[in-house]
Protein backbone atom coordinates (compact mmCIF):
# COMPACT_ATOMS: atom_id res chain seq x y z
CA UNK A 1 14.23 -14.92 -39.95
CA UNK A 2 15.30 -17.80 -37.43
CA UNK A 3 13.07 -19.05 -34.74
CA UNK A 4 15.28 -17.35 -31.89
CA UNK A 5 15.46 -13.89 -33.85
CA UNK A 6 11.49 -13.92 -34.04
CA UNK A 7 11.29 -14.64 -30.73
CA UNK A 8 13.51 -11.77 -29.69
CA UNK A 9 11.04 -9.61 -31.98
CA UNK A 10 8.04 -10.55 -30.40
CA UNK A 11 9.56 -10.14 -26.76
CA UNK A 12 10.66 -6.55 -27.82
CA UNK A 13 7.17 -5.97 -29.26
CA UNK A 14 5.46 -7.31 -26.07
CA UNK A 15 7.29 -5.13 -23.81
CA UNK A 16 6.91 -1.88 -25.64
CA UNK A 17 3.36 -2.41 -25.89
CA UNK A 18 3.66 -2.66 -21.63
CA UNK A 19 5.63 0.05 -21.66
CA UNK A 20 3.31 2.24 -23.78
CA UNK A 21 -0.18 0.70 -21.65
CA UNK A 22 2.16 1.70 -18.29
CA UNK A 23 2.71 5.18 -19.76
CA UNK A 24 -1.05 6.09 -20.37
CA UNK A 25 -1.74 5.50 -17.00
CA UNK A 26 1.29 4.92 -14.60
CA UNK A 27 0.68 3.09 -11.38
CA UNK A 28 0.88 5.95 -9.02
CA UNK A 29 -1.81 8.37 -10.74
CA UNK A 30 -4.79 8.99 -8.63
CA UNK A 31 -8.06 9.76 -10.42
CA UNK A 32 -9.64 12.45 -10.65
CA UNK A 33 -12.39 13.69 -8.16
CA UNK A 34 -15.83 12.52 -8.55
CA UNK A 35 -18.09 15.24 -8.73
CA UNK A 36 -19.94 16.09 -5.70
CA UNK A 37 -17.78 13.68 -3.83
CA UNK A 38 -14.56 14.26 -1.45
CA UNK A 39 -11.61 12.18 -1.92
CA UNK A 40 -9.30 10.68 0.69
CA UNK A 41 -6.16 9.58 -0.38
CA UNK A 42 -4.26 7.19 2.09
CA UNK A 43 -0.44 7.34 1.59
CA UNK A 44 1.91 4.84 3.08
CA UNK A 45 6.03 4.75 2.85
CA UNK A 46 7.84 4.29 5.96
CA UNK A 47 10.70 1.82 6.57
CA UNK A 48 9.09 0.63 9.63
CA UNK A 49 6.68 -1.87 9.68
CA UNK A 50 7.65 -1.81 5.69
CA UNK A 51 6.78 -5.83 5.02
CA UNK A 52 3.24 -5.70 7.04
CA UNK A 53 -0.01 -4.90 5.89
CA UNK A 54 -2.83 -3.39 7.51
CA UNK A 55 -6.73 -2.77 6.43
CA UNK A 56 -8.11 0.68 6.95
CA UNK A 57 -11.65 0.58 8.23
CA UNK A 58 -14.46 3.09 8.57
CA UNK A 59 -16.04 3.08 11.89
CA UNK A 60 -18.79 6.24 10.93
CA UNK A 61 -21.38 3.91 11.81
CA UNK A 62 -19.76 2.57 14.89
CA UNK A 63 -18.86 -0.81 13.17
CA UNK A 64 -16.16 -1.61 11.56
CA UNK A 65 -16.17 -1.43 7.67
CA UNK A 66 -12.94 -2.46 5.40
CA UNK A 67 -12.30 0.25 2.99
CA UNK A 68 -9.04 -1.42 1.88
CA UNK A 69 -5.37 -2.82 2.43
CA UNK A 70 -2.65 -0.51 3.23
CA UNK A 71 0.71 -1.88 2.23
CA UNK A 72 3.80 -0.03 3.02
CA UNK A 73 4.59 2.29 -0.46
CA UNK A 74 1.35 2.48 -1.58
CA UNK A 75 -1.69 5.21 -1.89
CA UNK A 76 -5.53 3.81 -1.64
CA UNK A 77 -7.76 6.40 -3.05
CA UNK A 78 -11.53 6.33 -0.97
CA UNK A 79 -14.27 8.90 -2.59
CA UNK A 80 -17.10 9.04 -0.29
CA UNK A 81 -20.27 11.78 -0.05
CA UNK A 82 -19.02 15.22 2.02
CA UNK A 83 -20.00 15.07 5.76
CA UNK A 84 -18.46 13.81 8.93
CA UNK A 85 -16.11 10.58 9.07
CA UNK A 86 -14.40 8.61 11.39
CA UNK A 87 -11.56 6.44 10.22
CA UNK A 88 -9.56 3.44 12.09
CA UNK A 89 -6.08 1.68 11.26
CA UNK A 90 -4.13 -0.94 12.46
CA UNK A 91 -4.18 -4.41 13.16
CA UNK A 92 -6.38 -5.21 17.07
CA UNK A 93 -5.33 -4.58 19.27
CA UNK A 94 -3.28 -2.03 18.23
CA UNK A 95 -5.13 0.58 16.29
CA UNK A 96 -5.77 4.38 16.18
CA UNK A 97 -8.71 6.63 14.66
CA UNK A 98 -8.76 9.78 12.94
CA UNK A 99 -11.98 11.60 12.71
CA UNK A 100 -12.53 13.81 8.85
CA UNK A 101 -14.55 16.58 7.71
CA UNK A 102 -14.39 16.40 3.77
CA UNK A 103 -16.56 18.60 1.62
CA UNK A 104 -17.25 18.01 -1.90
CA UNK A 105 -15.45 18.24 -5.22
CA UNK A 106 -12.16 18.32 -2.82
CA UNK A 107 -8.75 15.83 -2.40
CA UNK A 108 -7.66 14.88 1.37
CA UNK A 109 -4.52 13.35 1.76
CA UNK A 110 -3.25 11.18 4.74
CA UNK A 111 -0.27 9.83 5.76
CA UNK A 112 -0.74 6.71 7.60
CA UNK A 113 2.45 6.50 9.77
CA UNK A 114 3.91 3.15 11.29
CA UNK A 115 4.88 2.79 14.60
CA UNK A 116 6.75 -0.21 16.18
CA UNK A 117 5.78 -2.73 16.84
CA UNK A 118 2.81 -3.17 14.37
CA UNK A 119 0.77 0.13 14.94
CA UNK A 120 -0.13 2.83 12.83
CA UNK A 121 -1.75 6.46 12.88
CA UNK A 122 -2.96 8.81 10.78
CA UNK A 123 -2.18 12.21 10.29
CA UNK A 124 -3.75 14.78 7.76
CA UNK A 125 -1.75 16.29 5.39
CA UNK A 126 -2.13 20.34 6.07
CA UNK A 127 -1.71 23.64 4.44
CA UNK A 128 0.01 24.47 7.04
CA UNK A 129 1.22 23.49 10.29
CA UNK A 130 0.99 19.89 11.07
CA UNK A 131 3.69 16.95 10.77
CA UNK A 132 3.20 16.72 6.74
CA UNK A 133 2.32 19.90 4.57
CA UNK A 134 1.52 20.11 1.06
CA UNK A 135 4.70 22.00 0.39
CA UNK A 136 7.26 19.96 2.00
CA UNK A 137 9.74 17.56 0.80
CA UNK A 138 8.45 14.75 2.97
CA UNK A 139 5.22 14.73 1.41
CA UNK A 140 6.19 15.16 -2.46
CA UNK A 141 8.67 11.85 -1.64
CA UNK A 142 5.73 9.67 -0.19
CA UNK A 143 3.89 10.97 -3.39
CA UNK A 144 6.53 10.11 -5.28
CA UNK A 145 7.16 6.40 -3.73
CA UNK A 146 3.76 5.17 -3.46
CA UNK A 147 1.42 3.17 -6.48
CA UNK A 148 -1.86 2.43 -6.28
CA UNK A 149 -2.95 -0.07 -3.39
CA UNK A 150 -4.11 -3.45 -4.50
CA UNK A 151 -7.44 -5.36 -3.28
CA UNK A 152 -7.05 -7.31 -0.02
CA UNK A 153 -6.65 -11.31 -0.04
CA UNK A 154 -10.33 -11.97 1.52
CA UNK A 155 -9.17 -14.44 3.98
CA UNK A 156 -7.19 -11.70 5.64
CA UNK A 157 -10.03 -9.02 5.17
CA UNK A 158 -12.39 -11.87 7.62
CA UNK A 159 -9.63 -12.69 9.95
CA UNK A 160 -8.91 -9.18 10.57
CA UNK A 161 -12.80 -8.19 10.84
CA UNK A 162 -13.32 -10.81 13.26
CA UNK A 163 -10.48 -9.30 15.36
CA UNK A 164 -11.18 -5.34 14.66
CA UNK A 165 -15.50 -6.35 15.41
CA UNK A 166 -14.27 -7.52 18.74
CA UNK A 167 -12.04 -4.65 19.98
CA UNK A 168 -13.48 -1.71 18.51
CA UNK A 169 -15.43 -0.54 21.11
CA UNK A 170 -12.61 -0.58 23.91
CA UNK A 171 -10.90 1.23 21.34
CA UNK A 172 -12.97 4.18 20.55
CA UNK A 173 -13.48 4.45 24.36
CA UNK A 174 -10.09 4.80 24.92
CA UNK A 175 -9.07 7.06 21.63
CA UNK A 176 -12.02 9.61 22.90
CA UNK A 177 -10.15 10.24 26.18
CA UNK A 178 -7.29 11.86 24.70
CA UNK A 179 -6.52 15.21 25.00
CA UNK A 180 -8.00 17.96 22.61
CA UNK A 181 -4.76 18.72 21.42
CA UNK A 182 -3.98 14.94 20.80
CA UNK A 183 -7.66 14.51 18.55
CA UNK A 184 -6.49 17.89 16.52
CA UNK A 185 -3.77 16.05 15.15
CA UNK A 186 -5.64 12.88 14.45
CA UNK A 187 -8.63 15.38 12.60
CA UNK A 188 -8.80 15.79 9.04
CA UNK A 189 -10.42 19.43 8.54
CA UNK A 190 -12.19 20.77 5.99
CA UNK A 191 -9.93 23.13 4.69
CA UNK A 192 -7.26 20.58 4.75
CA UNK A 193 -8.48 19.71 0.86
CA UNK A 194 -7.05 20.84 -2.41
CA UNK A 195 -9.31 21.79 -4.94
């Protein structure tokens, strides 16, 4: 066998091996539950806003935390303890909040929605009702389009703190004096979950 032929073996070889470590576990599976934990799972796939990333912070506390990087087509799976949560997206000073009631041994999903010029939102995915729904079309396509997010480049993650740290407050301030109606779509219930 000539150098070029055993070269074209071992390529093969190599990518078939990939291919069969890709199909155990392909890119846009989300694990399963923890037990005794909830599980939020942040989708992203929008054409606007599609080459920016944001971080997605929790603000329970009432400072800001960096739970991860939301890139446009992909899904960033948080497990945390059941209880009360309030979440925060967006790059300062353009940000919104969406408050979550998980209970345990259930998956949340979200669809974090872009809005020009780099904004975002959040909006639960529902039973029923609400701008996504477990049933639709819409939702089984972002499912569909979206991998795994990726860790954040830490530089960004401390600019971006610095930035979120400083506006928060005004934030929240102004994100509580919206309308009831306007916080129900920005909740996440506790019957929102699938078991």
């Amino acid at each position: 066998m000539n150098s070029m032929s055993r070269s074209m073996v071992l390529i093969t070889s190599l990518l078939m091996s990939a291919g069969a470590a890709e199909a155990k576990k392909p890119a846009n599976t989300v694990p399963p539950v923890k037990k005794d934990q909830a599980q939020i799972v942040f989708l992203r796939h929008s054409t606007v806003n599609a080459r920016l990333s944001t971080l997605l912070y929790d603000t329970t506390s009432g400072t800001p935390k960096v739970v991860g990087l939301m890139g446009n087509n992909r899904k960033l799976v948080v497990d945390v303890p059941p209880g009360d949560y309030v979440f925060m997206i967006g790059s300062m000073p353009y940000c919104d909040f969406m408050k979550a009631t998980v209970l345990p041994d259930k998956r949340y999903h979200v669809v974090v929605v872009p809005k020009w010029m780099n904004s975002y939102s959040m909006r639960p995915v529902r039973h029923q009702g609400g701008q996504f729904s477990y049933g639709s079309e819409d939702f089984a396509d972002i499912q569909k389009f979206t991998t795994l997010a990726g860790k954040a480049p830490a530089s960004f993650v401390e600019e971006e703190l610095a930035k979120a740290e400083e506006d928060y407050a005004r934030k929240w301030a102004q994100w509580q004096n919206k309308l009831p109606e306007e916080k129900a779509l920005l909740t996440l219930r506790p019957d929102d979950g699938e078991t």
